[in-house]
PDB file of N, CA and C in Angstrom:
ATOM      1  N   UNK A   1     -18.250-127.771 186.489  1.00  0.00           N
ATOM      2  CA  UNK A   1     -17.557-126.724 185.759  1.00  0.00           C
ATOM      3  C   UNK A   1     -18.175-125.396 186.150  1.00  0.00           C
ATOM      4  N   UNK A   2     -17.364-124.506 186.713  1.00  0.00           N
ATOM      5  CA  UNK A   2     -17.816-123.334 187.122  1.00  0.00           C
ATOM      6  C   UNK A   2     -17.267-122.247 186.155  1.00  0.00           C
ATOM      7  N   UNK A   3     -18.464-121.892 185.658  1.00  0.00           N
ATOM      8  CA  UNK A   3     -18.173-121.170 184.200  1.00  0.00           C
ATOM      9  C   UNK A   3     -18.241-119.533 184.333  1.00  0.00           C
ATOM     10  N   UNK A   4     -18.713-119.086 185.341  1.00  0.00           N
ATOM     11  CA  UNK A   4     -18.797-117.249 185.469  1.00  0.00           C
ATOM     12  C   UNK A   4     -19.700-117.010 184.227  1.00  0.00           C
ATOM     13  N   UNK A   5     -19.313-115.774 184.086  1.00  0.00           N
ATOM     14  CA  UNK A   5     -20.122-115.021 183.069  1.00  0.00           C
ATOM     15  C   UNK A   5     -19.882-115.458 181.640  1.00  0.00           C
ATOM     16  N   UNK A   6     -19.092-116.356 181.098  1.00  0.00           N
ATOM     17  CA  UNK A   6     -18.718-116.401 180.319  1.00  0.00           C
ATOM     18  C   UNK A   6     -19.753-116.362 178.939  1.00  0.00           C
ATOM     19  N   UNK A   7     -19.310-115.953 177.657  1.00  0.00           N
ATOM     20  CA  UNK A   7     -20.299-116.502 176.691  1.00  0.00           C
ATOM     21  C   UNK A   7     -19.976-117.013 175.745  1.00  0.00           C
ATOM     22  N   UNK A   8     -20.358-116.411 174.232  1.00  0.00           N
ATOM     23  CA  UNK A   8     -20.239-117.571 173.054  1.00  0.00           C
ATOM     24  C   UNK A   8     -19.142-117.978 172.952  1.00  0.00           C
ATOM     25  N   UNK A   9     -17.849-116.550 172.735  1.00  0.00           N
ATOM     26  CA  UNK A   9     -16.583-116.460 172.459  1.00  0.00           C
ATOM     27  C   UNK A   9     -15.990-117.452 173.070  1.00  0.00           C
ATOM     28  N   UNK A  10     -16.093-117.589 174.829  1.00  0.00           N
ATOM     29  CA  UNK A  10     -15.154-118.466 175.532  1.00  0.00           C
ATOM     30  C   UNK A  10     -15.795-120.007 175.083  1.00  0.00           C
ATOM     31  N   UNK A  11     -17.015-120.004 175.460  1.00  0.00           N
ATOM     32  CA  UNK A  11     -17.668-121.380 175.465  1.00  0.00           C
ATOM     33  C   UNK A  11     -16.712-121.927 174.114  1.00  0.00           C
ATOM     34  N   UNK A  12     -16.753-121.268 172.883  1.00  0.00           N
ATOM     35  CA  UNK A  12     -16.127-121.784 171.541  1.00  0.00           C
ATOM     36  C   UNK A  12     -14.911-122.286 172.286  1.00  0.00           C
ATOM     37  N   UNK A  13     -14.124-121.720 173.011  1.00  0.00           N
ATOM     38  CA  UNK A  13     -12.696-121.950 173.026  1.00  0.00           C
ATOM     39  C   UNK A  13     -12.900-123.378 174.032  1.00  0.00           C
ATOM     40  N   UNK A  14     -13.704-123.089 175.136  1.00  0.00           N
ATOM     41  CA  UNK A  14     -13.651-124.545 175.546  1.00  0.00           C
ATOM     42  C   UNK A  14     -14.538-125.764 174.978  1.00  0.00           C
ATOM     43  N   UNK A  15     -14.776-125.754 173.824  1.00  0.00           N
ATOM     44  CA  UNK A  15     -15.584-126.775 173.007  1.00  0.00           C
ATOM     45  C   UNK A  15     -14.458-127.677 172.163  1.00  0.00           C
ATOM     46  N   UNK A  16     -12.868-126.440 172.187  1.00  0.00           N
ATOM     47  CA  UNK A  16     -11.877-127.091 171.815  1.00  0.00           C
ATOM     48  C   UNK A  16     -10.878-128.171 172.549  1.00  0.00           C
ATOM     49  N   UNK A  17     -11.902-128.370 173.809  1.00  0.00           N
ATOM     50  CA  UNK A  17     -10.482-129.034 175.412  1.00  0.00           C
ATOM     51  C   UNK A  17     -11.864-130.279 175.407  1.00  0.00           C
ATOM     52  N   UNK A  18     -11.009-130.866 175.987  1.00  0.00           N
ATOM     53  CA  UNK A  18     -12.129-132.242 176.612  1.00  0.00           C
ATOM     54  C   UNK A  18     -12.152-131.540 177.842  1.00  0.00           C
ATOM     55  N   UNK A  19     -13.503-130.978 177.825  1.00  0.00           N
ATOM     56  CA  UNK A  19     -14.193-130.360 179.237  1.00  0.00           C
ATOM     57  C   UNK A  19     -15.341-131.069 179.670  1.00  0.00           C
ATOM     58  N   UNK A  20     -15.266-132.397 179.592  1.00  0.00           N
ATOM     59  CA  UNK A  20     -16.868-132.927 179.822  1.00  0.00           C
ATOM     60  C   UNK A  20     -16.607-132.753 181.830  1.00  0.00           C
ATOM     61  N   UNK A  21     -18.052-132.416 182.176  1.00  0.00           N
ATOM     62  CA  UNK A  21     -18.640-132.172 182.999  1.00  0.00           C
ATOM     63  C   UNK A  21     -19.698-132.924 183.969  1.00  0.00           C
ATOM     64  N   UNK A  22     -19.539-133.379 185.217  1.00  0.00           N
ATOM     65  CA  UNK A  22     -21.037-134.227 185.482  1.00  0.00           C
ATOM     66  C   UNK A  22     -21.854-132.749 185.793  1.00  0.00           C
ATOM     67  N   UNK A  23     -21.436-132.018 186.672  1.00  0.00           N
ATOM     68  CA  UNK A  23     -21.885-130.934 187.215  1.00  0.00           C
ATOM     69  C   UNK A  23     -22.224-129.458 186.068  1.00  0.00           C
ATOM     70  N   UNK A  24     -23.087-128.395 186.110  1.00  0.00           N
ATOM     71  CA  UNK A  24     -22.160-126.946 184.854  1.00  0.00           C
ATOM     72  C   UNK A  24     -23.196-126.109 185.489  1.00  0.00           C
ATOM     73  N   UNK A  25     -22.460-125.168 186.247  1.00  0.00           N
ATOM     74  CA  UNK A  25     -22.819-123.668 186.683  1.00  0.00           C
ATOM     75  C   UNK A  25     -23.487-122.984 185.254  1.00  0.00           C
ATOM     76  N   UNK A  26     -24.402-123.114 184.895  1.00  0.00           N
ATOM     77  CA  UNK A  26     -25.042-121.951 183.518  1.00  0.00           C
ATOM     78  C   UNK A  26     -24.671-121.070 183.418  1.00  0.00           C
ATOM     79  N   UNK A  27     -23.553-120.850 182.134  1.00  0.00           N
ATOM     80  CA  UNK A  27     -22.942-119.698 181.964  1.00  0.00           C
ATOM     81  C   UNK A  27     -23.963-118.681 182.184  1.00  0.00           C
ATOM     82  N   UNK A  28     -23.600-117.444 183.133  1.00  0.00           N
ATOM     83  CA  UNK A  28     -24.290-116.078 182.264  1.00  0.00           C
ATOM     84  C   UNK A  28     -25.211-115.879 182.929  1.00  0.00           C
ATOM     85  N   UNK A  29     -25.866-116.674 184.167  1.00  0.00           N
ATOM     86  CA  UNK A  29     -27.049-116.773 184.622  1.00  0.00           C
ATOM     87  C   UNK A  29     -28.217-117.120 183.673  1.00  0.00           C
ATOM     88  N   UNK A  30     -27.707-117.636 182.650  1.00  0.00           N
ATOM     89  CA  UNK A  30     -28.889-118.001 181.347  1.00  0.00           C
ATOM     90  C   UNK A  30     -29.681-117.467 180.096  1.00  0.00           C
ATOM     91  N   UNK A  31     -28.319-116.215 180.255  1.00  0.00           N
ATOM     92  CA  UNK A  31     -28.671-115.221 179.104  1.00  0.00           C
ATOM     93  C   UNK A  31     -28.972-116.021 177.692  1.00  0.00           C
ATOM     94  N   UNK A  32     -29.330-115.192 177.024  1.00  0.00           N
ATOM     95  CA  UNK A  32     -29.711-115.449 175.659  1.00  0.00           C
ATOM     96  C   UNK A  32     -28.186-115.699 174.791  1.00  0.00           C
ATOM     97  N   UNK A  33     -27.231-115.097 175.327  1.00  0.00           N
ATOM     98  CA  UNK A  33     -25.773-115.206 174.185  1.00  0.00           C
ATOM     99  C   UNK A  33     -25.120-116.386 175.361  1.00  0.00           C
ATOM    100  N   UNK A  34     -25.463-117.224 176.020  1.00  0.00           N
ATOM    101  CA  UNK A  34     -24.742-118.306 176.398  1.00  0.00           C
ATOM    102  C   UNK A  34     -25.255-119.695 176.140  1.00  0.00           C
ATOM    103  N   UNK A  35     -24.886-120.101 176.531  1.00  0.00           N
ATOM    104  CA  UNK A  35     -24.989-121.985 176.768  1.00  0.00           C
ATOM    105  C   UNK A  35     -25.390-122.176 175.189  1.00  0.00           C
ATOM    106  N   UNK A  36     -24.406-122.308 174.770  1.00  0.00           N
ATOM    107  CA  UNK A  36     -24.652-122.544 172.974  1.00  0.00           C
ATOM    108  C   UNK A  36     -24.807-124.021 172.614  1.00  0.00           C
ATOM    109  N   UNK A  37     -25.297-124.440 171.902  1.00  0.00           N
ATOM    110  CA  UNK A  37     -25.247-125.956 171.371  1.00  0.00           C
ATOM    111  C   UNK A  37     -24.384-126.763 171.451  1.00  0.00           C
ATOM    112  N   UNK A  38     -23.379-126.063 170.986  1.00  0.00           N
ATOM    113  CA  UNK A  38     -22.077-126.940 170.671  1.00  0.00           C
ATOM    114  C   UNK A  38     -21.014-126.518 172.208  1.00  0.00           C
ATOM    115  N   UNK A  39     -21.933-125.786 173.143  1.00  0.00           N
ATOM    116  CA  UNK A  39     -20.921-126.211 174.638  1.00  0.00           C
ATOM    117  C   UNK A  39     -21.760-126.681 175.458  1.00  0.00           C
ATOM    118  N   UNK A  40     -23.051-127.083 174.752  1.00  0.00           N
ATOM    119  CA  UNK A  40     -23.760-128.036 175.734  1.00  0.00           C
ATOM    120  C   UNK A  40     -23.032-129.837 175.516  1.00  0.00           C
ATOM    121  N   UNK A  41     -23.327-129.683 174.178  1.00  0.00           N
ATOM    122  CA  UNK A  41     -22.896-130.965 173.821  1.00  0.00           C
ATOM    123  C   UNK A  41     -21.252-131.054 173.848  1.00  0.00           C
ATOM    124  N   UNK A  42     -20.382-130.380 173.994  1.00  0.00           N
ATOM    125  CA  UNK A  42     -18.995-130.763 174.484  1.00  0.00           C
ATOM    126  C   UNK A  42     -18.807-130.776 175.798  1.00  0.00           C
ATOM    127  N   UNK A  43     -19.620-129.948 176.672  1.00  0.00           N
ATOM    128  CA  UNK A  43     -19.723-130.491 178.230  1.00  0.00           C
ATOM    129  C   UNK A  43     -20.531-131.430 178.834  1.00  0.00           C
ATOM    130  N   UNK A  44     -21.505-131.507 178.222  1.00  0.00           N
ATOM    131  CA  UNK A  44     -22.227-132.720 178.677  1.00  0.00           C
ATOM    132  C   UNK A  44     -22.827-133.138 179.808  1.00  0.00           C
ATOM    133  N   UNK A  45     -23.276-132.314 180.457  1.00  0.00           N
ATOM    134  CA  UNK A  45     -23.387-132.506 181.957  1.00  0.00           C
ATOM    135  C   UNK A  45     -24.772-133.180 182.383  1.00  0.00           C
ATOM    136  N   UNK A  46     -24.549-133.750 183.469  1.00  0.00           N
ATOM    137  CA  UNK A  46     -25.923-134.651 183.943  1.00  0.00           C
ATOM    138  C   UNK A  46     -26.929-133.578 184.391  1.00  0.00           C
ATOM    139  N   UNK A  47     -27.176-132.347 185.093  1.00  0.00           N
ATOM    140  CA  UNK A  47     -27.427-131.711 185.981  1.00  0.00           C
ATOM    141  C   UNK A  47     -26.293-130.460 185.822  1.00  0.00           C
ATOM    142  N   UNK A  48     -27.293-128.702 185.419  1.00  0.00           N
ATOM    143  CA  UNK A  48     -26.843-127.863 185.191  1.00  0.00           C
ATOM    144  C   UNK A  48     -27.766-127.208 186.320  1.00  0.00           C
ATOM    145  N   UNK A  49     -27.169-125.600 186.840  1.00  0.00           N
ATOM    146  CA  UNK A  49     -27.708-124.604 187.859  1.00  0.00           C
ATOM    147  C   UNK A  49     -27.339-123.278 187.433  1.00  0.00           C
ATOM    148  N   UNK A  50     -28.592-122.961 187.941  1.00  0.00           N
ATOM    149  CA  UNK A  50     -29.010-121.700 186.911  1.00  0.00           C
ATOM    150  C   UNK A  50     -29.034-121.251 188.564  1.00  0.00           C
ATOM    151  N   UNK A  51     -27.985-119.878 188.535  1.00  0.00           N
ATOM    152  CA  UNK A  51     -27.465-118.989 189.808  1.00  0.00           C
ATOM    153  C   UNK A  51     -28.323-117.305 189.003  1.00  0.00           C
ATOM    154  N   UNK A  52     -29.863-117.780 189.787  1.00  0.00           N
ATOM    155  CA  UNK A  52     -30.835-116.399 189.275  1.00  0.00           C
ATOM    156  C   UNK A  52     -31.616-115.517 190.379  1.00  0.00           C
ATOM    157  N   UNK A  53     -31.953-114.237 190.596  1.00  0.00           N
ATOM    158  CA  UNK A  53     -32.406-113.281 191.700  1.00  0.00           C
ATOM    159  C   UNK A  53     -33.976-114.355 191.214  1.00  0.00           C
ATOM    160  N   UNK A  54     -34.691-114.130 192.047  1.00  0.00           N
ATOM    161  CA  UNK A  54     -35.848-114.653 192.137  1.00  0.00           C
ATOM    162  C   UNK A  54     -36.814-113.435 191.716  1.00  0.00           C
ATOM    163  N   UNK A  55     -37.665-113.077 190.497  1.00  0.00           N
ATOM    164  CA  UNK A  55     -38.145-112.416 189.775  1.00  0.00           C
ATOM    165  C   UNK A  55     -37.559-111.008 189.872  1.00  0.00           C
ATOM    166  N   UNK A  56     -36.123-111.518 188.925  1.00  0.00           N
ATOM    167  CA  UNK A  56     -34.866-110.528 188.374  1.00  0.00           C
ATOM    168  C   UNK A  56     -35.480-110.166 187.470  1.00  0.00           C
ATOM    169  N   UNK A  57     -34.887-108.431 187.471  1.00  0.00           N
ATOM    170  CA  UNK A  57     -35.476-107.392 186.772  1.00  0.00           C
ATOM    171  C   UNK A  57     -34.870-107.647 184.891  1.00  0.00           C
ATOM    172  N   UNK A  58     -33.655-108.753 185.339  1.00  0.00           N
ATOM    173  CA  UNK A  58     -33.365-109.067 183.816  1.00  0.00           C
ATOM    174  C   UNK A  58     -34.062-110.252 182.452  1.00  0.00           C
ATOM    175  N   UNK A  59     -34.945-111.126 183.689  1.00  0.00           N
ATOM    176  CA  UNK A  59     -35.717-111.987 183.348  1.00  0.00           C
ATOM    177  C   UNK A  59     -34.834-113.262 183.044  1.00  0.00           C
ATOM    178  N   UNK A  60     -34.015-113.470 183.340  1.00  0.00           N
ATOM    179  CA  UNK A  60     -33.339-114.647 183.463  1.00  0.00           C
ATOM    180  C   UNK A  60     -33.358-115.891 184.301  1.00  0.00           C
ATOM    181  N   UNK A  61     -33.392-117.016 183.943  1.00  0.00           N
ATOM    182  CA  UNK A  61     -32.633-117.354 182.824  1.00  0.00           C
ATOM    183  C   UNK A  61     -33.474-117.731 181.635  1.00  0.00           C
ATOM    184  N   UNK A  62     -33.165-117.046 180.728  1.00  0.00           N
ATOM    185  CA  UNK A  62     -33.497-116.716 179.088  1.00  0.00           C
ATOM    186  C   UNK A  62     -34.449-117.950 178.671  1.00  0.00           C
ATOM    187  N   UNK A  63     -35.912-117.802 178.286  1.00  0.00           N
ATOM    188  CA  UNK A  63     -36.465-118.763 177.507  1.00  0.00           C
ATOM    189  C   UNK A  63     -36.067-119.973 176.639  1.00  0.00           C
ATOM    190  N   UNK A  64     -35.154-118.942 176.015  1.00  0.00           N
ATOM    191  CA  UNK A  64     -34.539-120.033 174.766  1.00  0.00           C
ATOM    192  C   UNK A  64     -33.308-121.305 175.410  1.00  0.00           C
ATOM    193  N   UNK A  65     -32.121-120.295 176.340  1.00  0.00           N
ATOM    194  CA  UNK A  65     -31.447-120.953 177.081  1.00  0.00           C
ATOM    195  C   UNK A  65     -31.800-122.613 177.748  1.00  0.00           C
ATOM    196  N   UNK A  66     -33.069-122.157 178.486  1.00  0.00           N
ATOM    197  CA  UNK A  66     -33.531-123.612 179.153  1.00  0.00           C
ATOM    198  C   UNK A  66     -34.176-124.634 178.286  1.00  0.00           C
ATOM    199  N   UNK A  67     -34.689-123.665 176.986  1.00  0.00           N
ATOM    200  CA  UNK A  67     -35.154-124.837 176.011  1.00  0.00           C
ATOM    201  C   UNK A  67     -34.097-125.468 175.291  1.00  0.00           C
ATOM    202  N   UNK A  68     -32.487-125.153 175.188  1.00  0.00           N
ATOM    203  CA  UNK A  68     -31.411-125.870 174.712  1.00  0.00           C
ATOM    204  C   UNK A  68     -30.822-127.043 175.707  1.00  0.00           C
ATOM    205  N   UNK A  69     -30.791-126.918 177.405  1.00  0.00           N
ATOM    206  CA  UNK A  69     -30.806-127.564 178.260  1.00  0.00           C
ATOM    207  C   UNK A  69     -31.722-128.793 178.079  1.00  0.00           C
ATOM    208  N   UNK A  70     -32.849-128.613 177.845  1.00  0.00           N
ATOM    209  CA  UNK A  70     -34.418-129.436 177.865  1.00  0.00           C
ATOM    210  C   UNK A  70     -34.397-130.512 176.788  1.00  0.00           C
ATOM    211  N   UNK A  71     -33.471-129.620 175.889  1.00  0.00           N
ATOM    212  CA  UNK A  71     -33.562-130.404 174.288  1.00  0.00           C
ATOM    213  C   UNK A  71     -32.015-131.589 174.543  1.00  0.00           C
ATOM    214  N   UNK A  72     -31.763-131.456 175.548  1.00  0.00           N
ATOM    215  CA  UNK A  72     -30.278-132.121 175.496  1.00  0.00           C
ATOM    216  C   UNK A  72     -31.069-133.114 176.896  1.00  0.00           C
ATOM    217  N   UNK A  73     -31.648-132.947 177.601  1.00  0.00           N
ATOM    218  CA  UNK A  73     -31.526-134.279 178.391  1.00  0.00           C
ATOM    219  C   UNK A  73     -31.344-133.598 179.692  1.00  0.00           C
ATOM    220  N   UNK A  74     -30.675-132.511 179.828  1.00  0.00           N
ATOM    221  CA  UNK A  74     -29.990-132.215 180.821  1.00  0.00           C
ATOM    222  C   UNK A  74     -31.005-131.891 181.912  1.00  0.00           C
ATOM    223  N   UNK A  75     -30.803-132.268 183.336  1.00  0.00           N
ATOM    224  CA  UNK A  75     -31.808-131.823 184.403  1.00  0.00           C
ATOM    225  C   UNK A  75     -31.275-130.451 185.140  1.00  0.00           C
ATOM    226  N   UNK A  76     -32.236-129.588 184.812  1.00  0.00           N
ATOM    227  CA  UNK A  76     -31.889-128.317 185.756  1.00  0.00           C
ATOM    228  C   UNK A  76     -32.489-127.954 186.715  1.00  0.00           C
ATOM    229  N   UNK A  77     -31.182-127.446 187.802  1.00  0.00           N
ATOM    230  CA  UNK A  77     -32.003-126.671 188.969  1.00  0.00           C
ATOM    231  C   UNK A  77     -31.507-125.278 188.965  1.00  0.00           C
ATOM    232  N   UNK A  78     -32.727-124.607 189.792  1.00  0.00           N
ATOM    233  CA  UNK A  78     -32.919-122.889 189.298  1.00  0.00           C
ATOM    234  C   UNK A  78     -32.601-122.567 190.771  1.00  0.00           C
ATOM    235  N   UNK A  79     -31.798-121.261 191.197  1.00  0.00           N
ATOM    236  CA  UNK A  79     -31.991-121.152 192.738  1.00  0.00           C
ATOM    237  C   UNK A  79     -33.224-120.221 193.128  1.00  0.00           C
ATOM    238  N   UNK A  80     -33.314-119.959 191.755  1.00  0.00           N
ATOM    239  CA  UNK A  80     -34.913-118.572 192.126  1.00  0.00           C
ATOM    240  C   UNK A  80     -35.643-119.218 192.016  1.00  0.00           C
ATOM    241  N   UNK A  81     -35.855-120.943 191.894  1.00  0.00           N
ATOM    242  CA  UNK A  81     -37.128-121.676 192.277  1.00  0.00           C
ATOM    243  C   UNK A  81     -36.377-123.048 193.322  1.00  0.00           C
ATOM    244  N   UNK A  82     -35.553-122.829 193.139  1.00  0.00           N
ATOM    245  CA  UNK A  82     -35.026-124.239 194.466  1.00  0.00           C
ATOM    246  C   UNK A  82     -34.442-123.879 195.459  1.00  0.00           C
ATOM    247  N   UNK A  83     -34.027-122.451 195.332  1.00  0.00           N
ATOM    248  CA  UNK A  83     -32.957-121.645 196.359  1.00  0.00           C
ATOM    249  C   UNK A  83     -31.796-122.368 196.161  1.00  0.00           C
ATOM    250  N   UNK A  84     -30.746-122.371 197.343  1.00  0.00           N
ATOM    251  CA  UNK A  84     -29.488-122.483 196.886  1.00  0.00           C
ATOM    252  C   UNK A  84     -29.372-124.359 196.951  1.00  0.00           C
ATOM    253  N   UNK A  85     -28.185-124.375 196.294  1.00  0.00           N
ATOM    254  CA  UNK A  85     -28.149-125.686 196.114  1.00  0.00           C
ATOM    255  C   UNK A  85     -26.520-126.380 196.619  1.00  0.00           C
ATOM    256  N   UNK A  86     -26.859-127.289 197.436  1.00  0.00           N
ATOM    257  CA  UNK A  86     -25.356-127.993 197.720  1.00  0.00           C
ATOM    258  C   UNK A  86     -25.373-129.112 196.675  1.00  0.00           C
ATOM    259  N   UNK A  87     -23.825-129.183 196.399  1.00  0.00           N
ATOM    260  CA  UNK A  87     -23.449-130.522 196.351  1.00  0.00           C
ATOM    261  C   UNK A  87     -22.084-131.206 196.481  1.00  0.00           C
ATOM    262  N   UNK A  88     -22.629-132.258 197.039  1.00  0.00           N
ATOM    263  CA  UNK A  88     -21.222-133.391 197.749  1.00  0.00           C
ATOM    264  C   UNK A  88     -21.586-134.907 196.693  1.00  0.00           C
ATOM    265  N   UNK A  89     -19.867-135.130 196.437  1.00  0.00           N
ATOM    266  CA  UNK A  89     -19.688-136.286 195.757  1.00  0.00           C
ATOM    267  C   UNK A  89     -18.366-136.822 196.757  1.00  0.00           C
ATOM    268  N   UNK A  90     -18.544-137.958 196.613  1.00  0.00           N
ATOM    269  CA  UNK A  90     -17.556-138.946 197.177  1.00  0.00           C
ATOM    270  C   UNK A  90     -16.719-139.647 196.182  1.00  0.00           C
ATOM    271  N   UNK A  91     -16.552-138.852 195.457  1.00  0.00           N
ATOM    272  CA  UNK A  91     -15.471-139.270 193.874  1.00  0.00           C
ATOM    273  C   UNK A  91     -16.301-140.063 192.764  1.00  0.00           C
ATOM    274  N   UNK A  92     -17.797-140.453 193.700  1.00  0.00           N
ATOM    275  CA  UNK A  92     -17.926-142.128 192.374  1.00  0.00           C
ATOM    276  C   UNK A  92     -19.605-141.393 192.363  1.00  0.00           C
ATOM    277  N   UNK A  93     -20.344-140.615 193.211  1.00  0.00           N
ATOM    278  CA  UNK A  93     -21.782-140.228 193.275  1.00  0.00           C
ATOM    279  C   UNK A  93     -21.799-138.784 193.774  1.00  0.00           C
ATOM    280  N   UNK A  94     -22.865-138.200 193.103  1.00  0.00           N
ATOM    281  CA  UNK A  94     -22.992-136.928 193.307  1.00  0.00           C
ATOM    282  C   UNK A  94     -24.221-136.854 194.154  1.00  0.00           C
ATOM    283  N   UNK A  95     -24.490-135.795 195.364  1.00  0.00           N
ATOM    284  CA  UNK A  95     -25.567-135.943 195.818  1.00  0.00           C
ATOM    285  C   UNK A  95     -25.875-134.442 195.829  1.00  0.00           C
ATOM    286  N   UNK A  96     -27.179-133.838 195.233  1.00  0.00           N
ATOM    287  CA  UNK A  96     -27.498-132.567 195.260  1.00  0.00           C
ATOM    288  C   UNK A  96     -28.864-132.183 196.086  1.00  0.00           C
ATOM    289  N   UNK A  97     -28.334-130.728 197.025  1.00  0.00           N
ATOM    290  CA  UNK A  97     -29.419-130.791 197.941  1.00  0.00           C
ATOM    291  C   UNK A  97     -29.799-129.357 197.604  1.00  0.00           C
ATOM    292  N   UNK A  98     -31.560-129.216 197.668  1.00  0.00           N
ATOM    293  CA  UNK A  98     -31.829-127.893 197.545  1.00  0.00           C
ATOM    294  C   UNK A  98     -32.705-126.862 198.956  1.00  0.00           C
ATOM    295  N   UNK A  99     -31.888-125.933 199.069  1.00  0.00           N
ATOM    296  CA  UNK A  99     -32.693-125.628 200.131  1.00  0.00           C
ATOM    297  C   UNK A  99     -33.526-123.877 200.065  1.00  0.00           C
ATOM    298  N   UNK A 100     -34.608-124.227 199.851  1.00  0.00           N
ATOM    299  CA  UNK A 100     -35.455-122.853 199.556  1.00  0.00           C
ATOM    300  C   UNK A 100     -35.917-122.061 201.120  1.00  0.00           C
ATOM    301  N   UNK A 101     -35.076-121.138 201.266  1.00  0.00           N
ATOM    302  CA  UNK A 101     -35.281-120.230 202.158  1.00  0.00           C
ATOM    303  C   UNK A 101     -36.223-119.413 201.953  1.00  0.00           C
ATOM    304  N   UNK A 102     -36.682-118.937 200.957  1.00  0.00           N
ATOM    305  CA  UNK A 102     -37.738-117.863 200.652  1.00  0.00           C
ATOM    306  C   UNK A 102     -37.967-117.410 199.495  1.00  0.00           C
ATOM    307  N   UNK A 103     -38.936-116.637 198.790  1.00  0.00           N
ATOM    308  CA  UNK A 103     -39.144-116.100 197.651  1.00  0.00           C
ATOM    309  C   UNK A 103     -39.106-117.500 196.487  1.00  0.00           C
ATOM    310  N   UNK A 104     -39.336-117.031 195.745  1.00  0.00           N
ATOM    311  CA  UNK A 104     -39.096-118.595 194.865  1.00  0.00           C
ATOM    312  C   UNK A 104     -41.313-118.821 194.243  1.00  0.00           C
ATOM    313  N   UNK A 105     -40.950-119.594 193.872  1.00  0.00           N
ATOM    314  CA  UNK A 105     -42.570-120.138 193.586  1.00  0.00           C
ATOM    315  C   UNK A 105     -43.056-121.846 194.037  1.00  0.00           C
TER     316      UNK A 105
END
């Protein structure tokens, strides 16, 4: 699920659709007004990615954010610590690859 910037407002509206997810782009880059409880747990995703500048002047993605991820199970990858990330599924398996070009920790 490739979610853009979206935040509380939309997330609410899609908490109303069966949007479950294996994959979920982190709304917002991981601001503090996204990835709410109740659109973690209506998307559900195995594996979420956090699309962040590598020590961004905004400090994202948000403390609290990754501790709602953490508290759900969910495995995250960061690109400001994994760099960018592919992934290919063959309809039945997902395979995710990370490739760190630079900067990062």
């Amino acid at each position: 699920l490739f979610t853009g910037d979206i935040g509380a407002v939309a997330e609410e509206l899609i908490t109303t659709r069966d949007m479950k997810a294996d994959v979920l782009k982190v709304p917002h880059h991981g601001s503090r007004a996204s990835s709410t409880g109740a659109f973690l747990d209506a998307v559900s995703p195995e594996v979420a990615i956090v699309s962040a500048g590598w020590k961004n002047v905004f400090g994202l993605p948000h403390g609290e954010t990754l501790e709602r991820y953490s508290a759900r199970g969910i495995s995250l990858l960061r690109t400001d610590i994994n760099g960018a990330v592919t992934i290919e599924t063959d309809g039945f398996e997902l395979r995710l690859t990370t490739h760190l070009t630079g900067g990062g920790s």
